[in-house]
N, C-alpha and C. Protein backbone atom coordinates (compact mmCIF):
# COMPACT_ATOMS: atom_id res chain seq x y z
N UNK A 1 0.82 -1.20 0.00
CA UNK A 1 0.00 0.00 0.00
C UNK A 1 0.86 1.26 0.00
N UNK A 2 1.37 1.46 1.11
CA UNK A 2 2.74 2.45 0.74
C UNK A 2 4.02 1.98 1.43
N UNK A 3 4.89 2.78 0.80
CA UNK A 3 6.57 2.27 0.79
C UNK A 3 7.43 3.66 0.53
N UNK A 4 8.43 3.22 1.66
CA UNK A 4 9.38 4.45 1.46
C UNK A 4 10.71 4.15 1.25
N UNK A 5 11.34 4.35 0.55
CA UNK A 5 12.78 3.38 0.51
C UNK A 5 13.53 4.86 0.16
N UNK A 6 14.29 4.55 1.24
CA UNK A 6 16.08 5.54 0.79
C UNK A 6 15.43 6.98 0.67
N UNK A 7 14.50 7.29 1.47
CA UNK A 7 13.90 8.58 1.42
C UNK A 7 14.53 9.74 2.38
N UNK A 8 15.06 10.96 2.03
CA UNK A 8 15.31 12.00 2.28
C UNK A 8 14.95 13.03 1.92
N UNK A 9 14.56 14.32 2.53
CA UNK A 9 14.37 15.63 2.05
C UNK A 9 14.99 16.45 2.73
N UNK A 10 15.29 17.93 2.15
CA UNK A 10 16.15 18.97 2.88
C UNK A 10 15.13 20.26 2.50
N UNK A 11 14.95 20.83 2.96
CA UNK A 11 14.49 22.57 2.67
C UNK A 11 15.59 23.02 2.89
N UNK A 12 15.17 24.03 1.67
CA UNK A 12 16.59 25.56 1.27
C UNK A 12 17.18 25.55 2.50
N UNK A 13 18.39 25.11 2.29
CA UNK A 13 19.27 25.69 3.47
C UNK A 13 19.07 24.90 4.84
N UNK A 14 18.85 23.84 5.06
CA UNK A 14 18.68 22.99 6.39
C UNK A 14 19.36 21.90 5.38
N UNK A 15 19.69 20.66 6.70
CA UNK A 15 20.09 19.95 6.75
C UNK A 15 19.17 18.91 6.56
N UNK A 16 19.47 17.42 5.75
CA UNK A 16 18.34 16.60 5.23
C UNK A 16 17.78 15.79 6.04
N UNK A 17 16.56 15.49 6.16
CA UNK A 17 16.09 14.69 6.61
C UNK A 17 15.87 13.49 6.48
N UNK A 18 16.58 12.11 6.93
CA UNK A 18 16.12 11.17 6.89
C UNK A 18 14.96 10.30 7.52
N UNK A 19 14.78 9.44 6.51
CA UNK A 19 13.13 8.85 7.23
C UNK A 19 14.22 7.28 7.06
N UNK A 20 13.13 6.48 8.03
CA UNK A 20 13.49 4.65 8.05
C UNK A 20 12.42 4.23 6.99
N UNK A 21 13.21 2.72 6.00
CA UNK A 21 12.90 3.04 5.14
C UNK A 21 10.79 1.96 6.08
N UNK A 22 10.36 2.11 5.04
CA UNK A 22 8.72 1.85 5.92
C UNK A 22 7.71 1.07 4.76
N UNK A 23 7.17 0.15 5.41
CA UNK A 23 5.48 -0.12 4.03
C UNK A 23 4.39 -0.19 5.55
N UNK A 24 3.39 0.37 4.78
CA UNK A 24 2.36 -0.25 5.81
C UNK A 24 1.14 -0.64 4.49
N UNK A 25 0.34 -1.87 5.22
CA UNK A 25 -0.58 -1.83 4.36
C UNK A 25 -1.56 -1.45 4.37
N UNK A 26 -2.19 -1.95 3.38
CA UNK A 26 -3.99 -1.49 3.36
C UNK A 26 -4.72 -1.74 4.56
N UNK A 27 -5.03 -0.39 5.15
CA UNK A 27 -5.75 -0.46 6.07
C UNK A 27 -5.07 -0.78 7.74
N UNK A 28 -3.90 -0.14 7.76
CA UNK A 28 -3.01 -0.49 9.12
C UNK A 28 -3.27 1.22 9.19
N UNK A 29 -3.07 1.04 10.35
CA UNK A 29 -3.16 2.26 11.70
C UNK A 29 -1.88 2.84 11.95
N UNK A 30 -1.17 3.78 11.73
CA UNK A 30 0.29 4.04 12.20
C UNK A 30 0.40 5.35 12.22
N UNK A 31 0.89 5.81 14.08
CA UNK A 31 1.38 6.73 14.77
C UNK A 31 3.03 7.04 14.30
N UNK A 32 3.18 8.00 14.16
CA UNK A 32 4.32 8.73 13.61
C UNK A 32 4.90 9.81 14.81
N UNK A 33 6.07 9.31 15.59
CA UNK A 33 6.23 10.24 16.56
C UNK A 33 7.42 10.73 16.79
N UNK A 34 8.03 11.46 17.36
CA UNK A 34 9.61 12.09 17.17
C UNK A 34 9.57 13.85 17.49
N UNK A 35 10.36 14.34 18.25
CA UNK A 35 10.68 15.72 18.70
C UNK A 35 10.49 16.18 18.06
N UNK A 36 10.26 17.75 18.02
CA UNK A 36 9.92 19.08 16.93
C UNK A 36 11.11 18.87 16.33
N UNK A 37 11.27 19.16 14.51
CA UNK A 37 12.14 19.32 13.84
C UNK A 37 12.69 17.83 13.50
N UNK A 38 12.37 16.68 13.96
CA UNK A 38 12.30 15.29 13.31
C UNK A 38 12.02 14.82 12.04
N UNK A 39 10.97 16.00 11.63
CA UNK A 39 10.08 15.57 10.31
C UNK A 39 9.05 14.67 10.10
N UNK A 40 8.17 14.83 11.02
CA UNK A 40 6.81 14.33 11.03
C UNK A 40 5.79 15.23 10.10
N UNK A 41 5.80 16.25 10.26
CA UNK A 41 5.07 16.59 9.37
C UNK A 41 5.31 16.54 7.84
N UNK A 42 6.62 16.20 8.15
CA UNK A 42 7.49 16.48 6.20
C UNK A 42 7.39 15.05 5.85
N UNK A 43 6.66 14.44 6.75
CA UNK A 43 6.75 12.78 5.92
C UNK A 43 5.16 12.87 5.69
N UNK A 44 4.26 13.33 6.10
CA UNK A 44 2.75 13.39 5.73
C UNK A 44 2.92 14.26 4.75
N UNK A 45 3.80 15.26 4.38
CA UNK A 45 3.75 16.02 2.92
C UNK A 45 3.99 15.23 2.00
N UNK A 46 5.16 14.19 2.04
CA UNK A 46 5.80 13.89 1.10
C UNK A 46 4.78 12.43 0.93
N UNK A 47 3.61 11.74 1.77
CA UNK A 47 3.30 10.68 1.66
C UNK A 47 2.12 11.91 0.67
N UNK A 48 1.54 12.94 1.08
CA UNK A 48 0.32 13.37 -0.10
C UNK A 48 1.03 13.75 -0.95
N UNK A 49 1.93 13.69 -1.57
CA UNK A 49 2.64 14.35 -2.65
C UNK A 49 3.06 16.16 -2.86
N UNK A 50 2.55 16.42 -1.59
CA UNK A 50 3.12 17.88 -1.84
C UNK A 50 4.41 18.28 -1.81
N UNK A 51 5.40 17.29 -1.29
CA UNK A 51 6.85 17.44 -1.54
C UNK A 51 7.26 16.37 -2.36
N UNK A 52 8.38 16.57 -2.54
CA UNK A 52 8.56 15.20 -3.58
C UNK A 52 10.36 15.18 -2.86
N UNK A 53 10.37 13.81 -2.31
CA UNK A 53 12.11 13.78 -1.72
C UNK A 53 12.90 13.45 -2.49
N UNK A 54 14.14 14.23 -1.61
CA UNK A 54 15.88 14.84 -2.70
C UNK A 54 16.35 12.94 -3.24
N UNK A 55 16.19 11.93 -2.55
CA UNK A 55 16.53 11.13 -2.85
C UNK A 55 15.22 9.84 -2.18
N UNK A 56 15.60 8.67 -2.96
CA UNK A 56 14.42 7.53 -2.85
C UNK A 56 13.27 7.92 -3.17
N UNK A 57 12.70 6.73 -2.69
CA UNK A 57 10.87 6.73 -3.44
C UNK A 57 10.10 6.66 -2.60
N UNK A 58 8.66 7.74 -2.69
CA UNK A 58 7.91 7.47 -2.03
C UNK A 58 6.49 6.26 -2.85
N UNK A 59 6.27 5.25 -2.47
CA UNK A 59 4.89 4.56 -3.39
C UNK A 59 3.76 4.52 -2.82
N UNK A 60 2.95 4.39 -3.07
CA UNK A 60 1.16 4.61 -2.73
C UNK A 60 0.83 3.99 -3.80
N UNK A 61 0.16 2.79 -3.35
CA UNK A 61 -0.93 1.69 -4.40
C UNK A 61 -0.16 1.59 -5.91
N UNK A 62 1.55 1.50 -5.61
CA UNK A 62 2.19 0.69 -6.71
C UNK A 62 2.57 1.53 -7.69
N UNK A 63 2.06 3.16 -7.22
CA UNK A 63 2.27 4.41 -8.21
C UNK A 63 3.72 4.82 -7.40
N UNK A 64 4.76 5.44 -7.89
CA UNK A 64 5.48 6.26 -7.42
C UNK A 64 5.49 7.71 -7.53
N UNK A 65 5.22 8.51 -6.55
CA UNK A 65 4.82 9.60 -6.85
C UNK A 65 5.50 10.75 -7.27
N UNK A 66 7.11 10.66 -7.23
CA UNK A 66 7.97 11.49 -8.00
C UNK A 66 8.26 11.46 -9.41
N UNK A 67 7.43 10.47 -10.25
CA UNK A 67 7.36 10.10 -11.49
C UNK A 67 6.14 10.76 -11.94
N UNK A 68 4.96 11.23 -10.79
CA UNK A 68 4.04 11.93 -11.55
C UNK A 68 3.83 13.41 -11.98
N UNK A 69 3.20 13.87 -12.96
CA UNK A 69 3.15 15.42 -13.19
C UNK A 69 2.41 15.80 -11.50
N UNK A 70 2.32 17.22 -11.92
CA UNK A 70 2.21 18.36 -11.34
C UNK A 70 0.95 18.05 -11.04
N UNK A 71 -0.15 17.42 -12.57
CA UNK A 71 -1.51 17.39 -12.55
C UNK A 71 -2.09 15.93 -12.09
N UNK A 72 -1.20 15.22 -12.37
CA UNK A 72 -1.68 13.70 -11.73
C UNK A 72 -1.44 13.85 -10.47
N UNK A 73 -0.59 14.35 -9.44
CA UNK A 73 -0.45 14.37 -7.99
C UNK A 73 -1.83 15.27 -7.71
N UNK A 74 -2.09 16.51 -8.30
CA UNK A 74 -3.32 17.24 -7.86
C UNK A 74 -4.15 15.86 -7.81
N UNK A 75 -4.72 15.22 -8.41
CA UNK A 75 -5.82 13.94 -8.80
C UNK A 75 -5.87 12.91 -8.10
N UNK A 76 -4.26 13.23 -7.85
CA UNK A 76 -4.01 11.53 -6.64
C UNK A 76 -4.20 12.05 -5.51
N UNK A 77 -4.22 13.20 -4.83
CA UNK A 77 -4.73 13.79 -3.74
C UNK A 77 -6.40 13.85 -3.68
N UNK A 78 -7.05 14.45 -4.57
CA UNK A 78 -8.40 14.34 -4.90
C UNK A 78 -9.09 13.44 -4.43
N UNK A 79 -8.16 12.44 -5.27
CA UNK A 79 -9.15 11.22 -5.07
C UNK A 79 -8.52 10.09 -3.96
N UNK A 80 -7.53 9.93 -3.68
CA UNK A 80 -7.11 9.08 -2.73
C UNK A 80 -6.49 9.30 -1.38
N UNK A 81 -6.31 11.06 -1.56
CA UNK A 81 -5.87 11.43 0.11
C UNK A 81 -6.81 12.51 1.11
N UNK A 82 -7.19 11.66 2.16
CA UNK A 82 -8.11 12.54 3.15
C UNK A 82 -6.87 13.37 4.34
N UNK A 83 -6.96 14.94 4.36
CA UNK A 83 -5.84 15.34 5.07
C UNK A 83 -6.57 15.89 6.41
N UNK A 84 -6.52 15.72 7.64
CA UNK A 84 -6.97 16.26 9.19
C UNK A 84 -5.43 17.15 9.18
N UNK A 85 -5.94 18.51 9.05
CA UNK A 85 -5.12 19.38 9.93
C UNK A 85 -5.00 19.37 11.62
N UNK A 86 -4.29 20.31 12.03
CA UNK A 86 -4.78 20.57 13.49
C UNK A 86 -5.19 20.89 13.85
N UNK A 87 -5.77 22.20 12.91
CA UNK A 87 -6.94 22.98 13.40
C UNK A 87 -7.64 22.67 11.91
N UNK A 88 -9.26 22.48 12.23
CA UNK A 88 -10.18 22.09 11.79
C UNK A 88 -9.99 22.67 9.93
N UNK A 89 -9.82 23.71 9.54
CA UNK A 89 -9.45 24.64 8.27
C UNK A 89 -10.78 24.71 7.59
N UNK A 90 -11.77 24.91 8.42
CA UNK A 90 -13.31 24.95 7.07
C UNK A 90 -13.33 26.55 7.08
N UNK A 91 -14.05 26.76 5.50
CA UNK A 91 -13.97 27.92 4.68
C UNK A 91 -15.22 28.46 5.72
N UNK A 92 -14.73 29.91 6.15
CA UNK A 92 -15.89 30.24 7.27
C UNK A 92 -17.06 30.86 6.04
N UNK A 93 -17.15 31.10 5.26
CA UNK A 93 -18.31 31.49 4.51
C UNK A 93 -19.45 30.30 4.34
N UNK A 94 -18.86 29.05 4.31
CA UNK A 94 -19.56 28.23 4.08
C UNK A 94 -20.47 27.29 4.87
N UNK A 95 -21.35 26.87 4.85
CA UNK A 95 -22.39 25.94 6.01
C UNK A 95 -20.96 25.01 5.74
N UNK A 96 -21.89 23.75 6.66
CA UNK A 96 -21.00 22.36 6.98
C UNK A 96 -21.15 21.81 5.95
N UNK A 97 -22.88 21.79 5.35
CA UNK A 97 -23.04 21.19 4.31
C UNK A 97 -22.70 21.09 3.18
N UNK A 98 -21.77 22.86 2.82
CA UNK A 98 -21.55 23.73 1.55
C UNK A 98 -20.11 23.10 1.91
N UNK A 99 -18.89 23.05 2.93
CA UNK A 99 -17.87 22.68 3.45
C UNK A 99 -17.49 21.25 2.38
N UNK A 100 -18.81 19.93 3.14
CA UNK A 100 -18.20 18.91 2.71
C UNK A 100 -18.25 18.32 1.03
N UNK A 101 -19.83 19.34 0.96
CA UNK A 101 -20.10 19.19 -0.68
C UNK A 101 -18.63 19.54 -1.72
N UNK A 102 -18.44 20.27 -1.41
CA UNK A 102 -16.69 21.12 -1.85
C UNK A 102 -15.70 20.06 -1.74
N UNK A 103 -15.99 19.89 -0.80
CA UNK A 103 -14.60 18.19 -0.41
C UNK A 103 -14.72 17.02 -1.33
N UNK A 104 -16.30 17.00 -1.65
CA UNK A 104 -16.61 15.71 -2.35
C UNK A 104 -16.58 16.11 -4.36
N UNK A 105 -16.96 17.26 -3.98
CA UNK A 105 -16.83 17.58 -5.95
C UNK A 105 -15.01 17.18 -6.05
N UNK A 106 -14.57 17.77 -5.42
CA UNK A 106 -12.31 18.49 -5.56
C UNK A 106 -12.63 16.63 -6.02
N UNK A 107 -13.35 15.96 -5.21
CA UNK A 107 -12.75 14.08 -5.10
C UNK A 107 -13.14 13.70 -6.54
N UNK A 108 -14.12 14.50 -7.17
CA UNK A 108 -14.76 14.24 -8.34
C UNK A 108 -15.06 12.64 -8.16
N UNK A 109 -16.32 12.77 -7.34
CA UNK A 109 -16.78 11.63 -6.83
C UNK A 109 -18.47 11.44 -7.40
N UNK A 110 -18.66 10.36 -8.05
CA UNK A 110 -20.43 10.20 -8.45
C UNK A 110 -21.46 10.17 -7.44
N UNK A 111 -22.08 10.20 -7.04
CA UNK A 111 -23.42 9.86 -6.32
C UNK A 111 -23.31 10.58 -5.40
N UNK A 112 -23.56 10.19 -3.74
CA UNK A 112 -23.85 11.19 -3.31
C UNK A 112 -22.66 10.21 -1.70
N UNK A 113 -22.64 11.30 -0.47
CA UNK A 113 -21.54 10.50 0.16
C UNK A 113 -22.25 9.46 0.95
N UNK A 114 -21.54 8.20 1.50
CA UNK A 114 -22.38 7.21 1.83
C UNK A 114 -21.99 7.96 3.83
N UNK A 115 -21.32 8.56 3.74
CA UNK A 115 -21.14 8.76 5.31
C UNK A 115 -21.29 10.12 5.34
N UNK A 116 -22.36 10.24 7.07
CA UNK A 116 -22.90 11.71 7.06
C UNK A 116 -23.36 12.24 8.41
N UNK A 117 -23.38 12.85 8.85
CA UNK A 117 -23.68 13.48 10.24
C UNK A 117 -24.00 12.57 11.07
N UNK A 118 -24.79 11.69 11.13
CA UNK A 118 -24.93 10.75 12.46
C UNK A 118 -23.38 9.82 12.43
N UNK A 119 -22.64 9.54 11.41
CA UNK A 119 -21.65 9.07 11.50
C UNK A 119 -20.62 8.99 12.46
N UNK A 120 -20.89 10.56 12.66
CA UNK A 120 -19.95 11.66 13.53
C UNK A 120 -20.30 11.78 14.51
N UNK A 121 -21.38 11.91 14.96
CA UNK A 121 -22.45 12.09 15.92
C UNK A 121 -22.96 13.32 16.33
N UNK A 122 -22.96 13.59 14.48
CA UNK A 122 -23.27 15.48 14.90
C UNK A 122 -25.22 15.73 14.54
N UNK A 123 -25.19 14.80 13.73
CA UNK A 123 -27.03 14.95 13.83
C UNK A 123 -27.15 15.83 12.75
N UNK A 124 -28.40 16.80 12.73
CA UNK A 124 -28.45 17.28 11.67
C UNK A 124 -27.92 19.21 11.94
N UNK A 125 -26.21 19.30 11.62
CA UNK A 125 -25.76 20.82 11.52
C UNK A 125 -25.31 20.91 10.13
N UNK A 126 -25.99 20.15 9.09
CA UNK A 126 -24.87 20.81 7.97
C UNK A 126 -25.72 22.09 7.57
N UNK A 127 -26.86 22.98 8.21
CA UNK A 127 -27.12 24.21 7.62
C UNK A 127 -26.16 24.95 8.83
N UNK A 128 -25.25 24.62 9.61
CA UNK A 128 -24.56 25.75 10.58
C UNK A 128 -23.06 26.00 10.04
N UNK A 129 -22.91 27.13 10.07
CA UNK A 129 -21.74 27.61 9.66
C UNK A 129 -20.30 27.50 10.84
N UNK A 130 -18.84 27.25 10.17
CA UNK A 130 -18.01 27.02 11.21
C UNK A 130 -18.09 27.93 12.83
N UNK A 131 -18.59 29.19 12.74
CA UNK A 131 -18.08 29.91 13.62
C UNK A 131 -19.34 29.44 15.27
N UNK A 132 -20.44 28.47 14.27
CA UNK A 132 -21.43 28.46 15.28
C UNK A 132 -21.55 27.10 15.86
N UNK A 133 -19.93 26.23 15.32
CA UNK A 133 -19.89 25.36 16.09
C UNK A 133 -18.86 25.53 17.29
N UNK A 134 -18.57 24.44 18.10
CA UNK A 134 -17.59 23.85 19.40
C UNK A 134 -16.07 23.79 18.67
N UNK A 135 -15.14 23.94 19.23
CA UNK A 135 -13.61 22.85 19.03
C UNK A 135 -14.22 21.13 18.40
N UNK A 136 -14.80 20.85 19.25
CA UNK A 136 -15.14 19.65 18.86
C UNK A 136 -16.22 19.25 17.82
N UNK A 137 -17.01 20.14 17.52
CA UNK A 137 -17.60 19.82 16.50
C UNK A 137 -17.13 20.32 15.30
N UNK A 138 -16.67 21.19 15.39
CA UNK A 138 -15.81 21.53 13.90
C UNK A 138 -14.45 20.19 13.66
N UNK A 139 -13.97 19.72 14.47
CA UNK A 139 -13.12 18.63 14.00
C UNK A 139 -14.15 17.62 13.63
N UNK A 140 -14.97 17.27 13.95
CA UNK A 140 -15.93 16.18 13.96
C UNK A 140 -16.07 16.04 12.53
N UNK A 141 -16.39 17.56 11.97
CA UNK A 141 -16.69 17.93 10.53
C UNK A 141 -15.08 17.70 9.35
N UNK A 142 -14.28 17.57 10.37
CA UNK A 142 -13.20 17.86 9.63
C UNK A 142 -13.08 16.52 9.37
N UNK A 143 -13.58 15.81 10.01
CA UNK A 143 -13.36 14.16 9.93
C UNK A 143 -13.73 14.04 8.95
N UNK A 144 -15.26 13.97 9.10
CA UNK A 144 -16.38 13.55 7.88
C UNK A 144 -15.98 14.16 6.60
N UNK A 145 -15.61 15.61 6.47
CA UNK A 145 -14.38 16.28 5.48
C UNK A 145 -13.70 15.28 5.08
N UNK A 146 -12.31 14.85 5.45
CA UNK A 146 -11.62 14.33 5.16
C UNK A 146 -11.59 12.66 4.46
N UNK A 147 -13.07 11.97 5.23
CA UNK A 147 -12.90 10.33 4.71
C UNK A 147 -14.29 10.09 4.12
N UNK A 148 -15.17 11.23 3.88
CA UNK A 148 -16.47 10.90 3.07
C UNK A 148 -16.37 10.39 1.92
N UNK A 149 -14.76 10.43 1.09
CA UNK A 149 -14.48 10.20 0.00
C UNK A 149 -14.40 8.42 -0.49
N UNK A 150 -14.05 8.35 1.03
CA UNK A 150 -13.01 6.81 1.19
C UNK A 150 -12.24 7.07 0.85
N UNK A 151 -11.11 7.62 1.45
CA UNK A 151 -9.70 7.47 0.55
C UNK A 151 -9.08 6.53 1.09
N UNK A 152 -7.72 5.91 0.40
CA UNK A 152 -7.23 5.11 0.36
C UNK A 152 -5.86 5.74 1.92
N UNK A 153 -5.79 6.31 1.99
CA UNK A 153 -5.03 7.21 2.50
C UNK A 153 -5.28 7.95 3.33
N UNK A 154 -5.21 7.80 4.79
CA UNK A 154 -5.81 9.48 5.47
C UNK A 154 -4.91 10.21 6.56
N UNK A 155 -4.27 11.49 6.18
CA UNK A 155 -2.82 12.07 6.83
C UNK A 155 -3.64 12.77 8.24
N UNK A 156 -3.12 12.33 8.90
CA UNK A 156 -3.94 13.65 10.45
C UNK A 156 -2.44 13.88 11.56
N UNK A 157 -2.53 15.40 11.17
CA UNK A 157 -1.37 16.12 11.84
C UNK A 157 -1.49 16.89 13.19
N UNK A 158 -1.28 16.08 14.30
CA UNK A 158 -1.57 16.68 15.23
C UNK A 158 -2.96 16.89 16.00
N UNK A 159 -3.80 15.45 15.62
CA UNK A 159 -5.26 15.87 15.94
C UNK A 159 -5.52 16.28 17.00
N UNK A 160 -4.95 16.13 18.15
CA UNK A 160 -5.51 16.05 19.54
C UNK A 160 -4.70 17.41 20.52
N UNK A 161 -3.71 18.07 19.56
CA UNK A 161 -2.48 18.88 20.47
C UNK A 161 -3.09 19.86 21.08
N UNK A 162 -4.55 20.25 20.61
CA UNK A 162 -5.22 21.31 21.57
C UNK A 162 -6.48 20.96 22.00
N UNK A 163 -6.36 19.34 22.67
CA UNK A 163 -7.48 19.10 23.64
C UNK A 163 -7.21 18.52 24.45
N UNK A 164 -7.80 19.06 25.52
CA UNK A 164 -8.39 18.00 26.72
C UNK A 164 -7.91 16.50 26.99
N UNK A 165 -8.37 15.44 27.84
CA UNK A 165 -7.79 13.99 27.92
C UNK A 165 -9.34 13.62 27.48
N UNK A 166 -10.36 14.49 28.11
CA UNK A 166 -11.55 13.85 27.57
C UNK A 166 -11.83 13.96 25.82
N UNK A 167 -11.77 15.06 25.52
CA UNK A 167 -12.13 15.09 24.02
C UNK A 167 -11.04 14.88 23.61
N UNK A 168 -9.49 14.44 23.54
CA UNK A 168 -8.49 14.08 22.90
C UNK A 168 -8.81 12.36 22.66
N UNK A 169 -9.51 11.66 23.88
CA UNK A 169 -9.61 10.53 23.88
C UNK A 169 -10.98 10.24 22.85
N UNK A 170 -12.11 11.10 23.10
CA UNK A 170 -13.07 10.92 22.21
C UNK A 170 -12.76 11.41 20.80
N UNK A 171 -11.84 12.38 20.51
CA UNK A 171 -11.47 12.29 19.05
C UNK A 171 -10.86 11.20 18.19
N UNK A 172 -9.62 10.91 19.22
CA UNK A 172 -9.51 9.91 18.24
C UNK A 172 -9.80 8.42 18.41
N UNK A 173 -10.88 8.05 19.32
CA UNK A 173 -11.50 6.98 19.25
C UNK A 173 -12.36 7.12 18.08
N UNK A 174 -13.32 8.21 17.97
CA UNK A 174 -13.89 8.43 16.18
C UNK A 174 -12.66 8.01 15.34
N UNK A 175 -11.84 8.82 15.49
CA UNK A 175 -11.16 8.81 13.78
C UNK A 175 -10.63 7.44 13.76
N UNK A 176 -10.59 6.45 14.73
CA UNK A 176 -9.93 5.23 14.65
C UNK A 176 -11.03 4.49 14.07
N UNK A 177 -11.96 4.64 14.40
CA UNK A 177 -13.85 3.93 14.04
C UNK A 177 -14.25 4.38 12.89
N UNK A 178 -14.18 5.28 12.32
CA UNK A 178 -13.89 5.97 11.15
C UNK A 178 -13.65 4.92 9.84
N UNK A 179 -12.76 5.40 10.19
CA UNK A 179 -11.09 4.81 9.15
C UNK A 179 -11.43 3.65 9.27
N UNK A 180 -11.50 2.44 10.32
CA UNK A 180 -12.02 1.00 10.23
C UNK A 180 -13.18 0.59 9.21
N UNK A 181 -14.21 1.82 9.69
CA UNK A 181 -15.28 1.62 8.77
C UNK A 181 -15.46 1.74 7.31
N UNK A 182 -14.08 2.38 7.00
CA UNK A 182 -13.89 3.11 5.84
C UNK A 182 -12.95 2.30 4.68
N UNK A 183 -11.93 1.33 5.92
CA UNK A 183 -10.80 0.26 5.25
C UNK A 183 -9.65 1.22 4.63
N UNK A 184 -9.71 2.64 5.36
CA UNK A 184 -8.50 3.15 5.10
C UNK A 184 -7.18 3.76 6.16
N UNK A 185 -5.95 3.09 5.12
CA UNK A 185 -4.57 3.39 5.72
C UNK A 185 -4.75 4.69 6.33
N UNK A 186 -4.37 4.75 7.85
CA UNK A 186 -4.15 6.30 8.52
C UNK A 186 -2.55 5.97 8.77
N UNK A 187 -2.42 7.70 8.95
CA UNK A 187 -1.06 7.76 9.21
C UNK A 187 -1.14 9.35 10.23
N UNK A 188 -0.85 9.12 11.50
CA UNK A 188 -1.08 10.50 12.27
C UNK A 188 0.37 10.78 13.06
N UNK A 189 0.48 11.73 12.61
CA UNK A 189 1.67 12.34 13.41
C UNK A 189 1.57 13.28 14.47
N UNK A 190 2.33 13.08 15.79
CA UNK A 190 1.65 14.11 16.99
C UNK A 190 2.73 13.31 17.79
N UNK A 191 2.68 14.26 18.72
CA UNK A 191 3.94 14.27 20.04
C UNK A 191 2.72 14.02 21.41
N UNK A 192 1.40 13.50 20.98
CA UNK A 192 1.15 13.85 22.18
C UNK A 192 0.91 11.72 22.70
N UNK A 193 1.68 11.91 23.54
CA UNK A 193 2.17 10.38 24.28
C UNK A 193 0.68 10.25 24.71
N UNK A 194 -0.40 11.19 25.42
CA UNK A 194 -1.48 9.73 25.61
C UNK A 194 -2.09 9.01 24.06
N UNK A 195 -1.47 9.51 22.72
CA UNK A 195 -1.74 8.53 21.73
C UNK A 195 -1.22 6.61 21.63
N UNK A 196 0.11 6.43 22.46
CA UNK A 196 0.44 5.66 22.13
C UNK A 196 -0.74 4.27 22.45
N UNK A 197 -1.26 4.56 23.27
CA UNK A 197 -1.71 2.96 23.57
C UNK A 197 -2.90 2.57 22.26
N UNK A 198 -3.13 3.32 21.44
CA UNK A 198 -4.33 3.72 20.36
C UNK A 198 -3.74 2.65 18.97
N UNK A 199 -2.30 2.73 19.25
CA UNK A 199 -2.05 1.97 17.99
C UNK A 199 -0.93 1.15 17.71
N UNK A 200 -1.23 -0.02 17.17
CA UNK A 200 -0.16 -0.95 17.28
C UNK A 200 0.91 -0.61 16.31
N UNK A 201 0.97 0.29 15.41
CA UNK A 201 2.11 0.26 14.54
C UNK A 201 2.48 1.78 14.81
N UNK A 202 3.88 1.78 15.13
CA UNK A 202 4.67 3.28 14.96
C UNK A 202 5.77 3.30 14.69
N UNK A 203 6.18 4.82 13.61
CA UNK A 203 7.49 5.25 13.34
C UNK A 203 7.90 6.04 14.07
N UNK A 204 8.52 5.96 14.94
CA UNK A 204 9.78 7.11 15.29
C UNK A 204 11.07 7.92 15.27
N UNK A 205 10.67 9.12 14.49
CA UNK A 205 11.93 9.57 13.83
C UNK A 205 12.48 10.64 14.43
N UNK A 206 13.98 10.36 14.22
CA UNK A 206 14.93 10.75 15.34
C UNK A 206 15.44 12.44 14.48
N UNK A 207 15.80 13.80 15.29
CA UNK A 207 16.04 14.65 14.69
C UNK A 207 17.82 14.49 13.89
């Protein structure tokens, strides 16, 4: 499902980053953890294709993604990568409903989504706009955002770094129930240690 072999990246003027080389498969769970400046977040770039590394390969479903254009990575994101920021990122002009509809056209996806507000356990807010929800219900949305597509793939950076033990634990017990339900590879990166007992597979990368 994906594979990283002999992978490094550097930004202008820093020193490169190495990753261990890694596969996980279809549908495995894996925590990504390591000190600020390790490159946790630069390995969820480079697994959606927004970076492309100085040396080795990154693969996703047998494609290598430094072999693709500019316009096939836009497409392979579209359609096969769901991204959880840290903070929620919905367009404040838009309802929830106007939010995920947007998520699901970019996927250029047919019919209509099979997963939807009770999923989440938000009921019926897709006529409320971001500013008139909770912390927690706007991630809730960010969920359903991110895997209404099914992707094959789903990056979450830092889900929990600005909550609570109660809603850190109820977040990502969803996104783990989620993703099960969904049969898709997660990959979450975060420093925050009450994650570990959540998942049996982890990388830890050293600065």
């Amino acid at each position: 499902m994906v594979t990283l072999a002999s992978v490094s990246y550097a930004y202008p003027g820093g020193q490169p980053i190495r990753f261990p080389d890694w596969q996980a498969e279809k549908g495995s769970h894996w925590l990504v953890t390591g000190p600020s400046g390790s490159g946790k977040t630069t390995l969820l770039y480079l697994l959606s294709g927004l970076l492309t590394p100085n040396t080795g390969e990154v693969e996703v479903e047998g494609a290598r993604l430094s072999q693709l254009s500019e316009r096939q990575r836009d497409a392979y994101r579209a359609r096969s990568v769901g991204y959880m920021l840290q903070r929620p990122a919905l367009l404040p002009a838009l309802t929830v409903h106007q939010n995920l509809n947007l998520a699901w056209r970019m996927a250029q996806k047919a019919g209509k989504p099979e997963l939807g507000y009770a999923d989440v356990g938000l009921g019926d807010f897709g006529g409320r706009f971001p500013h008139q929800l909770s912390v927690g219900q706007a991630q809730r949305v960010a969920l359903l955002r991110a895997v209404q597509h099914k992707p094959t793939l789903l990056l979450a950076d830092e889900p929990t770094s600005a909550l609570d033990a109660v809603n850190a634990t109820a977040a990502i017990t969803l996104l783990l129930q989620t993703v099960r339900q969904t049969g898709t590879t997660l990959v979450v990166a975060s420093h925050d240690a009450r994650l570990h007992d959540y998942f049996e597979h982890e990388i830890a990368l050293q600065p």
